[in-house]
Protein backbone atom coordinates (compact mmCIF):
# COMPACT_ATOMS: atom_id res chain seq x y z
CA UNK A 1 25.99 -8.56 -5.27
CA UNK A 2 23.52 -9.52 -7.50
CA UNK A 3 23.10 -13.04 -6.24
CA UNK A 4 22.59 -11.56 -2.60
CA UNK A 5 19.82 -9.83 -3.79
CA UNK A 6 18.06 -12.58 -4.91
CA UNK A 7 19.05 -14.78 -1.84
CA UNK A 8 17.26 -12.07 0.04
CA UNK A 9 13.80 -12.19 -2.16
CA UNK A 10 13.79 -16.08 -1.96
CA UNK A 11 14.55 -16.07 2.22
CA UNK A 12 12.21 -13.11 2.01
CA UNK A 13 9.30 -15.06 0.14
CA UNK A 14 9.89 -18.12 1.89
CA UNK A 15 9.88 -16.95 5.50
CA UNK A 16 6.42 -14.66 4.68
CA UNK A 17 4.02 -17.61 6.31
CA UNK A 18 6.65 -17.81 9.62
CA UNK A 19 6.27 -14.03 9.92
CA UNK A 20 2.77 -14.12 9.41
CA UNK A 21 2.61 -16.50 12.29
CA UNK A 22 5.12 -15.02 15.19
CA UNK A 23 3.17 -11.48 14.12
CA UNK A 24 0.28 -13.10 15.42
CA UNK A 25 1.74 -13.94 18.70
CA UNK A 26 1.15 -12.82 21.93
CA UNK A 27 4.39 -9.66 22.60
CA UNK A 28 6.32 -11.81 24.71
CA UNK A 29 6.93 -14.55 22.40
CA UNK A 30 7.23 -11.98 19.70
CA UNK A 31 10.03 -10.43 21.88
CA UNK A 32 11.78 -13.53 22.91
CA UNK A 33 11.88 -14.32 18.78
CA UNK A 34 13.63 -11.07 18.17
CA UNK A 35 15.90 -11.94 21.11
CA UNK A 36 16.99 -15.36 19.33
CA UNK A 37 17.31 -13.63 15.79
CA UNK A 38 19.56 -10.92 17.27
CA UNK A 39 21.82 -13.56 19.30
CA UNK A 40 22.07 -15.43 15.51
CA UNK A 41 23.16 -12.37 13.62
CA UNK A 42 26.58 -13.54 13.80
CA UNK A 43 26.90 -16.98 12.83
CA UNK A 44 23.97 -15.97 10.24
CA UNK A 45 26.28 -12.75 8.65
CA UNK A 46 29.35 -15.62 7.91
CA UNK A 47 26.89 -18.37 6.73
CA UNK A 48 24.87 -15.20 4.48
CA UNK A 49 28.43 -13.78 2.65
CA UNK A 50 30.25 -16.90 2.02
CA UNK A 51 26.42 -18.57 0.39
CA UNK A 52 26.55 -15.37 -1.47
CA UNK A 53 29.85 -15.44 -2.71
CA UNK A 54 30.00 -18.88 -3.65
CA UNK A 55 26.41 -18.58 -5.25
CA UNK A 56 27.82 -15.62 -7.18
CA UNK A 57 30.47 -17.33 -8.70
CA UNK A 58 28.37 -20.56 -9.29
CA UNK A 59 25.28 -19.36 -10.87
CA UNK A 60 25.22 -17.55 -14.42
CA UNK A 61 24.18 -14.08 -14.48
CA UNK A 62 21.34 -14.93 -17.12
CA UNK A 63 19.77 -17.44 -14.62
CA UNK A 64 20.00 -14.56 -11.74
CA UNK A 65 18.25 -11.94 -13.46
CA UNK A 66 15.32 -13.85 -14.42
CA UNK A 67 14.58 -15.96 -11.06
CA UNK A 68 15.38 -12.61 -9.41
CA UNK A 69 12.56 -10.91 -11.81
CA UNK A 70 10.32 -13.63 -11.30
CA UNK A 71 10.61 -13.50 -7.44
CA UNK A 72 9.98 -10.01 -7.07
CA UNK A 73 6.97 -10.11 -9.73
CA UNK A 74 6.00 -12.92 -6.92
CA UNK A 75 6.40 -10.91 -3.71
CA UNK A 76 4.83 -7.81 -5.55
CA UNK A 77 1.40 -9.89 -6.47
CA UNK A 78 1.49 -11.40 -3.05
CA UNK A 79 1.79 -7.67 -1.53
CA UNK A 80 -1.01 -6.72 -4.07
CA UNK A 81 -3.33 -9.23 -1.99
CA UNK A 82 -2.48 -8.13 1.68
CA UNK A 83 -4.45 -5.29 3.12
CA UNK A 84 -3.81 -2.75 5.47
CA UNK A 85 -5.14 -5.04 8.74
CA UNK A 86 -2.54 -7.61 7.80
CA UNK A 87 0.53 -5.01 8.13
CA UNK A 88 3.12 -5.72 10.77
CA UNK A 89 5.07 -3.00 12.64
CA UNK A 90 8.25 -2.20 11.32
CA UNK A 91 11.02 -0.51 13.22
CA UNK A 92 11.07 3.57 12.49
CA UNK A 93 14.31 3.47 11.20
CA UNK A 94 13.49 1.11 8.21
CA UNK A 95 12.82 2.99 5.14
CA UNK A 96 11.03 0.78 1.81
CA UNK A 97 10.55 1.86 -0.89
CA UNK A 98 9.18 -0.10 -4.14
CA UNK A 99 8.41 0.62 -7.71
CA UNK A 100 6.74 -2.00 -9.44
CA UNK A 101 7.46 -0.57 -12.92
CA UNK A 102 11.33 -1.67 -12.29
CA UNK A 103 13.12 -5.07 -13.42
CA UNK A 104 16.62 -6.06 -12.34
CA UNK A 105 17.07 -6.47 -15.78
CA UNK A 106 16.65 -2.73 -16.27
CA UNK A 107 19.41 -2.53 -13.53
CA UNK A 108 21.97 -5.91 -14.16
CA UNK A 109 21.90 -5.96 -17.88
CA UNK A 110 22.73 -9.95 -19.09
């Protein structure tokens, strides 16, 4: 589970320019991107849990907790910079919620 996690901050971090970009798009193409990334949720959930479980199984723990740490310190500094104009609407049901005084460390002891 662990290693998911972290396969989700480094997508996450990676893919920040491309959502910057198709946020900035006129609706329509917006719309026709969320079209393509729902008809891809399939393929992508069988591709997502058997990267995940190999990952998990391949890399140590030790090496997980501290790129994991590293890449949320990262996404938290690069939130730190954004300001309120460069937001994008999220769907109502999502719910977020971060603390920047926790480590997975504090969570996935090595």
């Amino acid at each position: 589970m662990l290693f998911h996690m972290l396969l989700g901050f480094l997508i996450m971090r990676a893919l920040l320019a491309l959502v910057r970009l198709v946020a900035r798009l006129p609706s329509p193409v917006g719309r026709g991107w969320a079209r393509l990334l729902n008809a891809a949720t399939k393929p992508f959930d069988l591709v997502n849990f058997l990267g995940s479980r190999l990952g998990g199984s391949v890399v140590p723990r030790k090496v997980m907790i501290v790129l994991c740490d590293r890449t949320v310190a990262a996404l938290h500094r690069r939130l730190d910079r954004e300001s309120e104009a460069d937001s994008l609407c999220v769907p109502g049901n999502t719910s977020v919620q971060v603390s920047s005084d926790r480590r997975v460390s504090d969570h996935h002891p090595a």
